[in-house]
N, C-alpha and C. Protein backbone atom coordinates (compact mmCIF):
# COMPACT_ATOMS: atom_id res chain seq x y z
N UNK A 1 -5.74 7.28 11.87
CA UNK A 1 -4.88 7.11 10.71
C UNK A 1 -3.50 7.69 11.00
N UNK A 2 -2.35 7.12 10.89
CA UNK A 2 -1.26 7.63 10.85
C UNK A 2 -0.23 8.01 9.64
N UNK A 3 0.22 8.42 9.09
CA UNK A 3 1.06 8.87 8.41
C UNK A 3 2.37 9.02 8.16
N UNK A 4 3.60 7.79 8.15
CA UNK A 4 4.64 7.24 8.46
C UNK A 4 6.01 7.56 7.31
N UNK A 5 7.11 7.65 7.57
CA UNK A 5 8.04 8.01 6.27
C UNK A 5 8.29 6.78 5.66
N UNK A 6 8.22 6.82 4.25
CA UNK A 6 8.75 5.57 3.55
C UNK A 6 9.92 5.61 3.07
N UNK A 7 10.31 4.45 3.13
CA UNK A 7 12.02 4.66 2.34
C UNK A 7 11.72 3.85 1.12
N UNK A 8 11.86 3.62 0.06
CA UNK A 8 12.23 2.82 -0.97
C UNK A 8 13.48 2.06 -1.46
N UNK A 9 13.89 1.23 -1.11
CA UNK A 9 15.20 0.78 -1.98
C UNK A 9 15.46 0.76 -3.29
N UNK A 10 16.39 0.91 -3.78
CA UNK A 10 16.23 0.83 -5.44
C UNK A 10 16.39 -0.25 -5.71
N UNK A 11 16.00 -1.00 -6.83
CA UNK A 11 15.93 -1.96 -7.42
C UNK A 11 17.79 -2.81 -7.90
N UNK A 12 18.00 -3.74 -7.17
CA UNK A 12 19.80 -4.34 -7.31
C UNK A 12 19.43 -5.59 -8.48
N UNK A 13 20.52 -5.84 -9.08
CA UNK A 13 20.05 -7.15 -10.08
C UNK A 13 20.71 -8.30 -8.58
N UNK A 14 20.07 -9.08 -9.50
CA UNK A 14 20.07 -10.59 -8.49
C UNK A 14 21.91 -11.38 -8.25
N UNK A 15 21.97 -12.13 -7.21
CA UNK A 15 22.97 -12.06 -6.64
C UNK A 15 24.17 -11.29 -6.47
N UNK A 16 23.70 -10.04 -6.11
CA UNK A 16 24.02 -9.12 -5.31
C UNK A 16 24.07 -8.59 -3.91
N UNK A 17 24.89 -8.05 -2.79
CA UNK A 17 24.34 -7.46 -2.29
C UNK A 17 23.39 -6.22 -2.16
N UNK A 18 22.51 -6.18 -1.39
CA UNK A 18 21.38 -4.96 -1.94
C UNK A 18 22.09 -3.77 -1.21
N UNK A 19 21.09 -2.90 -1.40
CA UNK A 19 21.66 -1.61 -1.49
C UNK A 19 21.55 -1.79 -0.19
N UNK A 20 20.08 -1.30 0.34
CA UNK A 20 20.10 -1.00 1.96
C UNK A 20 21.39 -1.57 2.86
N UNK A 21 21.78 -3.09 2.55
CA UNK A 21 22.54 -3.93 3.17
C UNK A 21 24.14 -3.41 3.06
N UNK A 22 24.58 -3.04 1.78
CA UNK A 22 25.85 -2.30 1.94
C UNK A 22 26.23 -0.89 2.42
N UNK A 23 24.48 0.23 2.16
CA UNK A 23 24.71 0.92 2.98
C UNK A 23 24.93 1.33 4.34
N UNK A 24 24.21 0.28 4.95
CA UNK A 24 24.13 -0.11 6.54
C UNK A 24 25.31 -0.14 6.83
N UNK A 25 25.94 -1.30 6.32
CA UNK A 25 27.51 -1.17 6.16
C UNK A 25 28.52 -0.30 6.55
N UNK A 26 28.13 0.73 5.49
CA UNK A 26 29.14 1.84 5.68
C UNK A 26 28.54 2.58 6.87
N UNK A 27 27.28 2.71 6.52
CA UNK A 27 26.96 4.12 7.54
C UNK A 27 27.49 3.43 8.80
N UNK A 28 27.44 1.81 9.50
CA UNK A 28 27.67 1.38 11.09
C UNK A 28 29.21 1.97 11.07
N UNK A 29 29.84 1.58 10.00
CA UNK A 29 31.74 1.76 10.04
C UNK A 29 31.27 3.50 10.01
N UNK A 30 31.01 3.85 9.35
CA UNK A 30 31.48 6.06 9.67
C UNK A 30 30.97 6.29 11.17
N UNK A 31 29.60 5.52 11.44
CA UNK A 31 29.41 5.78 12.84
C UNK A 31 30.45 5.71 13.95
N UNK A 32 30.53 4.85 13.36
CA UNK A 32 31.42 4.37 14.60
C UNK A 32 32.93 5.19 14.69
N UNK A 33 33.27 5.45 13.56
CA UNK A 33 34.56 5.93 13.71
C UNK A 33 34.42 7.65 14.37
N UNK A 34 33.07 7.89 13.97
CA UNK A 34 32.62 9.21 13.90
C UNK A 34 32.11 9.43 15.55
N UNK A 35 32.10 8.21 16.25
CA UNK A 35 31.82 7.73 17.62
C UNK A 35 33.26 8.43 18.20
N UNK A 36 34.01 7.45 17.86
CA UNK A 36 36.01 7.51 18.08
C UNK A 36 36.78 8.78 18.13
N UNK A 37 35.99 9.33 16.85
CA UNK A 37 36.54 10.16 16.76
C UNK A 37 36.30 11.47 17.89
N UNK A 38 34.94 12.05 17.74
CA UNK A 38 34.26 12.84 18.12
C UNK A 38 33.38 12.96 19.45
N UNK A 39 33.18 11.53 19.80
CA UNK A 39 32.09 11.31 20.91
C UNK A 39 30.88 11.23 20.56
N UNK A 40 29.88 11.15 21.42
CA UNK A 40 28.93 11.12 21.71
C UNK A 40 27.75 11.88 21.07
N UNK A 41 28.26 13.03 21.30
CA UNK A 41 27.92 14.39 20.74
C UNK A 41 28.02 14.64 18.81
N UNK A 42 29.26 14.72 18.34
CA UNK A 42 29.59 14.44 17.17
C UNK A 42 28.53 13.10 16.35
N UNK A 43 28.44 11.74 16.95
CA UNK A 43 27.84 10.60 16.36
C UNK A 43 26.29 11.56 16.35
N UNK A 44 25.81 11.94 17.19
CA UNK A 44 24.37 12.46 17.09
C UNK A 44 23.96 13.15 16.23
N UNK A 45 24.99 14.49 15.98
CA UNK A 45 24.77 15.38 15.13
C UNK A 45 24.61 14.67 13.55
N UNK A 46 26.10 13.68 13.79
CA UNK A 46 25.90 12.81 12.09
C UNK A 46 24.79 12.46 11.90
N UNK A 47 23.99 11.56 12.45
CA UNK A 47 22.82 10.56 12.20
C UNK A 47 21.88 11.42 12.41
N UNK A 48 21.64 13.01 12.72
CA UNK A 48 20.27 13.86 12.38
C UNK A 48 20.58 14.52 11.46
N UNK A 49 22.09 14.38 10.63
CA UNK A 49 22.03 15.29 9.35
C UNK A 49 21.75 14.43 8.46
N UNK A 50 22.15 13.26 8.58
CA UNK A 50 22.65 12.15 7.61
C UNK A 50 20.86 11.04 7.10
N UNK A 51 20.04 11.07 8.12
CA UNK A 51 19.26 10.50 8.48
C UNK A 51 17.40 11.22 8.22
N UNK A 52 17.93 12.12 9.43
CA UNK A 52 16.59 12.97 10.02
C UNK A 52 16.80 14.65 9.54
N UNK A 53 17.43 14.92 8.92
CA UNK A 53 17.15 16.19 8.63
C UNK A 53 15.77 16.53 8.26
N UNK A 54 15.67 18.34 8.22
CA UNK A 54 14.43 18.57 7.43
C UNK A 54 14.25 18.27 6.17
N UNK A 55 15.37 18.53 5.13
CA UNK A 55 15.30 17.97 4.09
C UNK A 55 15.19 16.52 3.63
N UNK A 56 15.82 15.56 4.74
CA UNK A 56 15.35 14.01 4.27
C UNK A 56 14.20 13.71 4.30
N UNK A 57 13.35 14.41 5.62
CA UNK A 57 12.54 13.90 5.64
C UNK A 57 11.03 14.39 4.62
N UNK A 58 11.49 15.75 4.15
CA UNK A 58 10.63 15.82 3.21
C UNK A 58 10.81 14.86 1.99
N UNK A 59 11.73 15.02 1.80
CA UNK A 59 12.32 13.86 0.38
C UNK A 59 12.04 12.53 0.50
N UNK A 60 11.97 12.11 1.75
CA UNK A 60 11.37 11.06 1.88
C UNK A 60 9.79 10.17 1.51
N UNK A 61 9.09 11.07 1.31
CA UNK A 61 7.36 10.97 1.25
C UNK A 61 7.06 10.29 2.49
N UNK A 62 5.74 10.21 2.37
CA UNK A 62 4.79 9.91 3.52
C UNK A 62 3.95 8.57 2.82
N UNK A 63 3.73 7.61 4.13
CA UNK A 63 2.79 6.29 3.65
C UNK A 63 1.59 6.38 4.72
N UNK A 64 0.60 6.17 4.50
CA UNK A 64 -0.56 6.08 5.39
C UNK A 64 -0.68 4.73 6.04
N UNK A 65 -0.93 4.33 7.21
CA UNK A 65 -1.37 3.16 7.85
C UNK A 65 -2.55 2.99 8.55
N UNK A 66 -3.35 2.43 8.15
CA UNK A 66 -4.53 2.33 9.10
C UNK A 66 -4.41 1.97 10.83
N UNK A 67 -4.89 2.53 11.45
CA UNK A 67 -4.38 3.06 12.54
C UNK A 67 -4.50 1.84 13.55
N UNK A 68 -5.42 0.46 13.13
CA UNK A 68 -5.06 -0.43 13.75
C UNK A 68 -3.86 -1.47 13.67
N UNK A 69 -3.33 -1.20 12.73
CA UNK A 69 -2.26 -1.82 12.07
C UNK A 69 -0.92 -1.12 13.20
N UNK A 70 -0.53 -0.26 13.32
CA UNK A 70 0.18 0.41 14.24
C UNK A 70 0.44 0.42 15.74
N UNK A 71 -1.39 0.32 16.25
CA UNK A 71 -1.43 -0.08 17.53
C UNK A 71 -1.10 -1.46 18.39
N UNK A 72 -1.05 -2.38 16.67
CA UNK A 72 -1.08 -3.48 17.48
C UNK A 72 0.46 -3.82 16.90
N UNK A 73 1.26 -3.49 16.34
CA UNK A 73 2.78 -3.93 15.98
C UNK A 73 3.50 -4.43 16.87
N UNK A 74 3.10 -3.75 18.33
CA UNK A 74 4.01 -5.01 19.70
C UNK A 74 2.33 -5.10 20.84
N UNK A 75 1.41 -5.79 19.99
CA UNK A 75 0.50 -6.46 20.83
C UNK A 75 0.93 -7.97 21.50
N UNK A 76 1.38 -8.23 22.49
CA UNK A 76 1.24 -9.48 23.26
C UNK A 76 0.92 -10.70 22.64
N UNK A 77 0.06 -10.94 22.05
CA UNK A 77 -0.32 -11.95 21.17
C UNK A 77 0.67 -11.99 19.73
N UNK A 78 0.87 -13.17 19.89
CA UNK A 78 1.66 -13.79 18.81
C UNK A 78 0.77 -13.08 17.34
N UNK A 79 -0.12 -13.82 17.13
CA UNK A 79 -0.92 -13.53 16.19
C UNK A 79 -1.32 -11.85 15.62
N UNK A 80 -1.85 -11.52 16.50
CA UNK A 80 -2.02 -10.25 16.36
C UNK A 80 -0.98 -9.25 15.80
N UNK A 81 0.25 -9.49 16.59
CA UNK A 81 0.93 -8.79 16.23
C UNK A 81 1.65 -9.03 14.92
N UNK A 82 1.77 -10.67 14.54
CA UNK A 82 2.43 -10.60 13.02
C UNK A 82 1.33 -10.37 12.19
N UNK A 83 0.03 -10.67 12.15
CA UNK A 83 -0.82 -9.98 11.21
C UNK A 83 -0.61 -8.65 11.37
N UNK A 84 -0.32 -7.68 12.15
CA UNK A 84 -0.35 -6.73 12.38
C UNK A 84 0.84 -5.85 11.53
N UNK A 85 2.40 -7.07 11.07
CA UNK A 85 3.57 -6.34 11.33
C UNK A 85 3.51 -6.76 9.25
N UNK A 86 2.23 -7.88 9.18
CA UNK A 86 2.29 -8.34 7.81
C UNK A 86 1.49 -7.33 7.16
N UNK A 87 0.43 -6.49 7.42
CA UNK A 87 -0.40 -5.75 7.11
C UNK A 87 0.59 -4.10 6.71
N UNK A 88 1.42 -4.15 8.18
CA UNK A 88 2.61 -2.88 7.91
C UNK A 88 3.24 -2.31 6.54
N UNK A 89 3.83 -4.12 6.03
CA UNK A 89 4.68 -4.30 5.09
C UNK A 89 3.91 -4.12 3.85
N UNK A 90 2.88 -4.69 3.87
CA UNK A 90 1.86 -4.73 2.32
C UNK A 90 1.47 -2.55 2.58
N UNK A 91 1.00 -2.14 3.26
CA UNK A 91 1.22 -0.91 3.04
C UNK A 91 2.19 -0.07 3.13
N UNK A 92 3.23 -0.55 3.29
CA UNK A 92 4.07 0.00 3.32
C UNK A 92 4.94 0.22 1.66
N UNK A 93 5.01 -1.15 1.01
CA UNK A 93 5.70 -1.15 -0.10
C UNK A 93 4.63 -1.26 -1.21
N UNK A 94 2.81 -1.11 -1.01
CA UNK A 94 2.03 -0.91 -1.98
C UNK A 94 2.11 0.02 -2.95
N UNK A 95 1.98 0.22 -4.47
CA UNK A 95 1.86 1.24 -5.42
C UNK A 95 1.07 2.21 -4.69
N UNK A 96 1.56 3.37 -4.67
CA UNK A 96 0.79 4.25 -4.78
C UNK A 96 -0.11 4.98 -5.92
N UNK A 97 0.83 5.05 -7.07
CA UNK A 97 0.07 4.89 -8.24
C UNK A 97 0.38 3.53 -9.28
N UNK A 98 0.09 3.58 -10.48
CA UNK A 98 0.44 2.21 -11.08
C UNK A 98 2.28 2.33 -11.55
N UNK A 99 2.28 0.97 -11.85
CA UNK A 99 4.07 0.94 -11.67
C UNK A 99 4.52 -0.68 -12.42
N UNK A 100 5.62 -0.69 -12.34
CA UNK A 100 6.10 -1.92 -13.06
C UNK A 100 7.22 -2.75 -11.99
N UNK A 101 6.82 -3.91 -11.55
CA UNK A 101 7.77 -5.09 -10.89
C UNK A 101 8.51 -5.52 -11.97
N UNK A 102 10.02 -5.87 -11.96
CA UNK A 102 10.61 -6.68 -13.06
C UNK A 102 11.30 -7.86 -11.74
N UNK A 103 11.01 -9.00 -11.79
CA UNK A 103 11.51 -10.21 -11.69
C UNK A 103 11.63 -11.06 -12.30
N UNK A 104 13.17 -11.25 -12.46
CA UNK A 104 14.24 -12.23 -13.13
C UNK A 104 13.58 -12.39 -14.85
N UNK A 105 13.71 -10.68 -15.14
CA UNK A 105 13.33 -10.13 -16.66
C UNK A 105 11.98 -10.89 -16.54
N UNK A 106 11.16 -11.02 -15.73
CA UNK A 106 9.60 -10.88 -15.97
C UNK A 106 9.31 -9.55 -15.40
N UNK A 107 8.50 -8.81 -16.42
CA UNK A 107 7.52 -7.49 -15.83
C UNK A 107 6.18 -7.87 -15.45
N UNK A 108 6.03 -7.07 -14.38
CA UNK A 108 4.41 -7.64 -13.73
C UNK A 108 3.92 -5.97 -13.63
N UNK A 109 2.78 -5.84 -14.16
CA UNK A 109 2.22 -4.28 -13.71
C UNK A 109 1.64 -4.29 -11.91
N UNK A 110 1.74 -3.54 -11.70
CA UNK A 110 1.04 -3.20 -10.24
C UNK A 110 -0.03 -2.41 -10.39
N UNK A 111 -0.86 -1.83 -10.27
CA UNK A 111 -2.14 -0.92 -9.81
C UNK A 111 -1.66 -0.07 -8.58
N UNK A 112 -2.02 0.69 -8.08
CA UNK A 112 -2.79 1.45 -7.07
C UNK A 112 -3.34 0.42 -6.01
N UNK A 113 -2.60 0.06 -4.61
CA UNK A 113 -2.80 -0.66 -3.70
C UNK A 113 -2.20 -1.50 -3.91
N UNK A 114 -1.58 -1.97 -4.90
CA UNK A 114 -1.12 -3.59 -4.97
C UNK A 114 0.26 -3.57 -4.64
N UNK A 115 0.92 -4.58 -4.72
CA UNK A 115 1.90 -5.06 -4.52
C UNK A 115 2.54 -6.50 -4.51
N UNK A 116 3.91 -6.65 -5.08
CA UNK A 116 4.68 -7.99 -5.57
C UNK A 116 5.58 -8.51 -4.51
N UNK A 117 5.29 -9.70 -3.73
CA UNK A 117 5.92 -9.93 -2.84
C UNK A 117 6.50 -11.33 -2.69
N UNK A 118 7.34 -11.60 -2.33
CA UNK A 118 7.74 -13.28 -2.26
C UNK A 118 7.73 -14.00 -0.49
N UNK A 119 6.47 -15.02 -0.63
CA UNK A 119 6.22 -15.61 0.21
C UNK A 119 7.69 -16.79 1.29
N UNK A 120 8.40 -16.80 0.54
CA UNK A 120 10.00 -16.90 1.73
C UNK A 120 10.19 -15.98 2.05
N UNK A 121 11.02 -14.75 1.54
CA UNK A 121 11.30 -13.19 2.02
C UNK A 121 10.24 -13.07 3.14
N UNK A 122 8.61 -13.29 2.70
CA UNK A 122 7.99 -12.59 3.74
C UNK A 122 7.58 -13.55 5.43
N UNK A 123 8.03 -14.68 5.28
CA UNK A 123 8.41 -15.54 6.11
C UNK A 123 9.48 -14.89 6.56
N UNK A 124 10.33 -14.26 6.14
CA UNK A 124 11.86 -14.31 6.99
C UNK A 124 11.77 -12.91 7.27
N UNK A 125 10.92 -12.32 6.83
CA UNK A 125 10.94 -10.95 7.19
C UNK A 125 10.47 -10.68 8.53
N UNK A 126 8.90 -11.29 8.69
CA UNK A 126 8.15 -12.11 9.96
C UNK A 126 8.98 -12.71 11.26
N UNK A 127 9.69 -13.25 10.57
CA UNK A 127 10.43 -14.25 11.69
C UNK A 127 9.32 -15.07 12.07
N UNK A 128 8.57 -15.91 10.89
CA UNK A 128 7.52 -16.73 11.56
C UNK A 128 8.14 -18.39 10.68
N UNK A 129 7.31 -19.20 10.80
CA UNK A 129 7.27 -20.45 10.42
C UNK A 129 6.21 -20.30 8.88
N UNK A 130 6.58 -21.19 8.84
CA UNK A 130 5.82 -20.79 7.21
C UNK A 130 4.08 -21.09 7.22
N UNK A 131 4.12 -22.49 8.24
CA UNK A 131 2.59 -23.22 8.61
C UNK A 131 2.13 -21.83 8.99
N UNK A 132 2.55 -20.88 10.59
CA UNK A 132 1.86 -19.97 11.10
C UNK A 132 1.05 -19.21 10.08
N UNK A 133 2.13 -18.75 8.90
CA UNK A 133 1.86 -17.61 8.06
C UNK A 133 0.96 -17.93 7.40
N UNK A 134 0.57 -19.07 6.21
CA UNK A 134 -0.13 -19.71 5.48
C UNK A 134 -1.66 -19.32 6.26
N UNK A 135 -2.12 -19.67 7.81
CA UNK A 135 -3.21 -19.53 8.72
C UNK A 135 -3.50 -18.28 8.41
N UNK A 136 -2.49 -17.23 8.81
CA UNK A 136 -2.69 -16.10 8.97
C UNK A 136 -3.14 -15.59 7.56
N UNK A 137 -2.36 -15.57 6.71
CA UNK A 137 -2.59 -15.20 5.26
C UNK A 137 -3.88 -15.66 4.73
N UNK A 138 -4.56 -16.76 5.20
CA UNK A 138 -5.55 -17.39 4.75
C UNK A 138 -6.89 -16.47 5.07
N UNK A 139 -6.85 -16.32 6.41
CA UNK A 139 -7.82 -15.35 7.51
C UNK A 139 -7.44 -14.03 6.96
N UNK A 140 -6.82 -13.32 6.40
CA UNK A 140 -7.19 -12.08 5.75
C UNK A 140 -7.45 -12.33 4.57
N UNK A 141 -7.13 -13.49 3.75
CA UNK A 141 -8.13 -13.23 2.68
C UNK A 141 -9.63 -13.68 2.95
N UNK A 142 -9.90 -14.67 3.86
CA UNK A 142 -10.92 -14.71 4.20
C UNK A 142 -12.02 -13.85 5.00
N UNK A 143 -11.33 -12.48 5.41
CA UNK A 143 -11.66 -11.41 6.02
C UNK A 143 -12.06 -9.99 4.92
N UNK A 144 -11.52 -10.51 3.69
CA UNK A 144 -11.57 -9.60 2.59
C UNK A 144 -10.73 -8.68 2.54
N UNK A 145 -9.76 -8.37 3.68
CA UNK A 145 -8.79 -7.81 3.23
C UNK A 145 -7.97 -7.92 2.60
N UNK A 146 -7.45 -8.63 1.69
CA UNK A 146 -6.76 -8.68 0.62
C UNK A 146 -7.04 -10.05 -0.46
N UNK A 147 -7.09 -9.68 -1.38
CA UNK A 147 -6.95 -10.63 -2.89
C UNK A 147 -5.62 -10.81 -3.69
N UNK A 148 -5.59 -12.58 -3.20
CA UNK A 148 -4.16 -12.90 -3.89
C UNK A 148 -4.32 -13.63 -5.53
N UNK A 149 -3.35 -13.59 -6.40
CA UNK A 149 -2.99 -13.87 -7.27
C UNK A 149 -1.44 -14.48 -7.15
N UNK A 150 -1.25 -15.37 -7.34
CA UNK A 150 -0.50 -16.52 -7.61
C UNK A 150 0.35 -16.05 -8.97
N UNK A 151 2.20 -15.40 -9.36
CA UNK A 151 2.51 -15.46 -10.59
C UNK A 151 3.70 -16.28 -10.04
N UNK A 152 4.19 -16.36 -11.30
CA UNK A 152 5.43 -17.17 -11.64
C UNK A 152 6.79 -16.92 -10.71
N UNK A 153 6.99 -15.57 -10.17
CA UNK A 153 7.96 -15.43 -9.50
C UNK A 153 7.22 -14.31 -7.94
N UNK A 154 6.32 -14.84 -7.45
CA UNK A 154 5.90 -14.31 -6.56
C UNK A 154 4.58 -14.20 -6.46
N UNK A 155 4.03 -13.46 -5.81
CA UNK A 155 2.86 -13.15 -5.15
C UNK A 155 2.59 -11.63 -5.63
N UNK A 156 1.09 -11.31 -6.26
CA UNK A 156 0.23 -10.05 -6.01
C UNK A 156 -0.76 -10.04 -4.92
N UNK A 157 -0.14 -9.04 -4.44
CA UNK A 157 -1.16 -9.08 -3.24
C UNK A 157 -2.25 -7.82 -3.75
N UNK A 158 -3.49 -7.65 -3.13
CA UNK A 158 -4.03 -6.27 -3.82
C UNK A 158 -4.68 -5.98 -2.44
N UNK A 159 -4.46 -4.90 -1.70
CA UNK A 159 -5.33 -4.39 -0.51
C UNK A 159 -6.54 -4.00 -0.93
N UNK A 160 -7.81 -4.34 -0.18
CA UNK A 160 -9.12 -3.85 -0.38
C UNK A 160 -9.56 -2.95 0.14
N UNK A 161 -9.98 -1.79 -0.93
CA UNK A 161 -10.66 -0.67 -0.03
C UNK A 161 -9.51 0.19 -0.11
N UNK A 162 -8.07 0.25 -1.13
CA UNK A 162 -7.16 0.80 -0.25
C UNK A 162 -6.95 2.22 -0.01
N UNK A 163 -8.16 3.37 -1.05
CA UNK A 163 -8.35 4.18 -1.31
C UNK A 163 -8.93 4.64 0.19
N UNK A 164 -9.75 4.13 0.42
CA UNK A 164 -10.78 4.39 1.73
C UNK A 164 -9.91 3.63 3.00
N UNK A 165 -9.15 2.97 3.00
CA UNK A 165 -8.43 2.41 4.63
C UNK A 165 -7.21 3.70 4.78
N UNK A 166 -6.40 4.37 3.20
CA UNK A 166 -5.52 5.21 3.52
C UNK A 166 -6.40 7.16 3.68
N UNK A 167 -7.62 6.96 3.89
CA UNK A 167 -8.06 7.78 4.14
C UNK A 167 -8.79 9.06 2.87
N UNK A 168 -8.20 8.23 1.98
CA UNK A 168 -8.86 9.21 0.37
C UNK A 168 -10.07 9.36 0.32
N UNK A 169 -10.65 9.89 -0.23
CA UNK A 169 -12.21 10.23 -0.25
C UNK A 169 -12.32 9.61 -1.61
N UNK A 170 -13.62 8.87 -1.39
CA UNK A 170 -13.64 8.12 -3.11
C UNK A 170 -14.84 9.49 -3.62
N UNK A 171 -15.01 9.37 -4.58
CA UNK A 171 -15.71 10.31 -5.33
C UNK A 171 -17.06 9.12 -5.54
N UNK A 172 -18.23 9.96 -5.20
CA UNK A 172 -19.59 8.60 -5.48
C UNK A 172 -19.81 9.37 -6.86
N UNK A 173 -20.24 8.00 -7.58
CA UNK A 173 -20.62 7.72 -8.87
C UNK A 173 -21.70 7.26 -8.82
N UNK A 174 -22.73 7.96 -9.63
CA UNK A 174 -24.21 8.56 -9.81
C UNK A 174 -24.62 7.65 -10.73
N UNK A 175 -25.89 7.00 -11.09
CA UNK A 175 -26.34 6.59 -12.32
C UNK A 175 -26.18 7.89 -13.33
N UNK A 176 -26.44 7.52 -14.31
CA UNK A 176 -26.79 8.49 -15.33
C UNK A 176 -28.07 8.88 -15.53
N UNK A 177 -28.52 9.69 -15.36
CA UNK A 177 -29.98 10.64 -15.67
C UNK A 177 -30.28 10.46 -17.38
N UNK A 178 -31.58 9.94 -17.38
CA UNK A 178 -32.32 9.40 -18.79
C UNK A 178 -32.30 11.03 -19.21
N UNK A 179 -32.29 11.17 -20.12
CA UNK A 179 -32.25 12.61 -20.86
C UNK A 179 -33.72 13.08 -20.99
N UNK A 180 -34.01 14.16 -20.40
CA UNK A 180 -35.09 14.85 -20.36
C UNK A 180 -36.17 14.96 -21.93
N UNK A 181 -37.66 14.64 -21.86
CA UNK A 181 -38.08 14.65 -23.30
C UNK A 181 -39.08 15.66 -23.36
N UNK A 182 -39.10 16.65 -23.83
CA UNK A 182 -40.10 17.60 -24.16
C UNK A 182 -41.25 17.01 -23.92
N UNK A 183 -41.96 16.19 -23.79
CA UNK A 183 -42.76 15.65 -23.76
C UNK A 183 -43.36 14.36 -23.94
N UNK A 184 -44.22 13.95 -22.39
CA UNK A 184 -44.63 12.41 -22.54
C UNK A 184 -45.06 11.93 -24.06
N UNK A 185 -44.66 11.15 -24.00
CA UNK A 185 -46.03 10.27 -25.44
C UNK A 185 -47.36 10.37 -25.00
N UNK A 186 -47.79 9.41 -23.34
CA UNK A 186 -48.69 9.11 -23.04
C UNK A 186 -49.51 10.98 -23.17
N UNK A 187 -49.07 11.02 -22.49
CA UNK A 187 -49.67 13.34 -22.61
C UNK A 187 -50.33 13.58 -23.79
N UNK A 188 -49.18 13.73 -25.01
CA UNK A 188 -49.44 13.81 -26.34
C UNK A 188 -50.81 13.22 -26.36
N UNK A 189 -50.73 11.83 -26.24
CA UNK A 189 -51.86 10.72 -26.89
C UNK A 189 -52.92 11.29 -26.20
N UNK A 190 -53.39 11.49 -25.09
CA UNK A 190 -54.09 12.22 -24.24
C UNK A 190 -54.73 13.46 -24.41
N UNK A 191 -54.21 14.03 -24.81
CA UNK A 191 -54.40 15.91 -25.15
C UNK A 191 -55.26 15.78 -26.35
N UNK A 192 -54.56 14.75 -27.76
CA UNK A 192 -54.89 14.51 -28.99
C UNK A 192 -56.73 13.93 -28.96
N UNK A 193 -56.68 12.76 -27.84
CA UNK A 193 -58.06 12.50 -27.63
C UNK A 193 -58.91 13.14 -26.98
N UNK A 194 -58.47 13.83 -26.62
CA UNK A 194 -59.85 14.89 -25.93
C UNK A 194 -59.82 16.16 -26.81
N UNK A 195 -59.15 16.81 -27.80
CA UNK A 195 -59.44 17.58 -28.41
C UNK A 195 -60.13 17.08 -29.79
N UNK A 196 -59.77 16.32 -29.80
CA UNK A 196 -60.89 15.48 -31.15
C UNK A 196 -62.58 15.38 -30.15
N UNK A 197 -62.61 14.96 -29.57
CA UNK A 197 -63.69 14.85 -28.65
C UNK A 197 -65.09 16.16 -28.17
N UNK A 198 -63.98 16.91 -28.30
CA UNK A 198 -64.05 18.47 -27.92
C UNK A 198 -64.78 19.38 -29.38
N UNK A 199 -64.15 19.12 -29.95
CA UNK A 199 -64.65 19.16 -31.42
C UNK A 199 -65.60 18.57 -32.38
N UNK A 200 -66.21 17.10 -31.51
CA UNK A 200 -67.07 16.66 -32.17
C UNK A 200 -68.42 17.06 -31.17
């Protein structure tokens, strides 16, 4: 099991540029000038304060990945590895606890494991063909790893098991124990006929 930093983007309204994308932006232009300016040395120091500090990275949280998911992210095989890099992404941006998607003023709840995703984005995210993905997507639900739901502006995906693949301990749940009775009937009825018996 590995244990990876997550970033979150915040949520941009639609035709916009997004956040990540304008920050990139700036941070390549300060780099660089901060390159110009300073060297080599200077650019480094920026991007471990700016980036990797101790404090980002606590602030950052932690995401769990199942540990085959990781090994295989630059496996040789075509296949392998985008199931591998598609599996990344669904744990990567899954609820951790429950939460609310809003697309284009629709709210969708999420759960715990799930997640709202749009099947172009995740084509282009891939860098695959759409036929490939459809195969692939098909074979993990047919593998049981994940259950899709079909909404209006995207895809729920729900990981299976996701409590137990990110390493949580599920708590086992017991029948319930019939409540103890002072005493059988059958006993009673029993005791009653042989002391009548006893007596005659």
């Amino acid at each position: 099991m590995y244990t990876i930093l997550r970033y979150v983007p915040p949520q941009v309204p639609p035709n916009t540029p997004s956040e990540p994308a304008c920050f990139q932006g700036k941070v390549t232009a300060k780099c660089a000038a901060n390159l110009i300016k300073g060297g080599v040395n200077h650019f480094k120091t920026f991007v471990m304060s700016k980036f990797y500090s101790m404090e980002n990275l606590i602030k950052g949280g932690y995401c769990s990945f199942p540990r085959a998911v990781i090994e295989n992210l630059d496996h040789p095989e075509k296949q392998i590895r985008t199931i591998a890099k598609a599996l990344f992404i669904f744990f990567r941006d899954a609820y951790f606890k429950q939460g609310i998607v809003v697309i284009k003023e629709s709210a969708y709840p999420c759960m715990r494991g799930q997640l709202i995703t749009n099947h172009k984005d995740l084509v282009i995210e891939l860098k695959i063909n759409s036929r490939d993905w459809d195969r692939y997507f098909k074979d993990l639900k047919e593998e049981n790893v994940i259950q899709v739901e079909r909404l209006r502006y995207g895809t729920r995906i729900t990981l299976i098991a996701y409590d137990k693949l990110i390493g949580a301990k599920l708590r086992e749940v017991s029948a319930p124990k019939a409540p103890k009775q002072a005493d059988d009937v059958a006993n009673i009825n029993m005791e009653e006929m042989f002391r009548e018996a006893g007596n005659g």
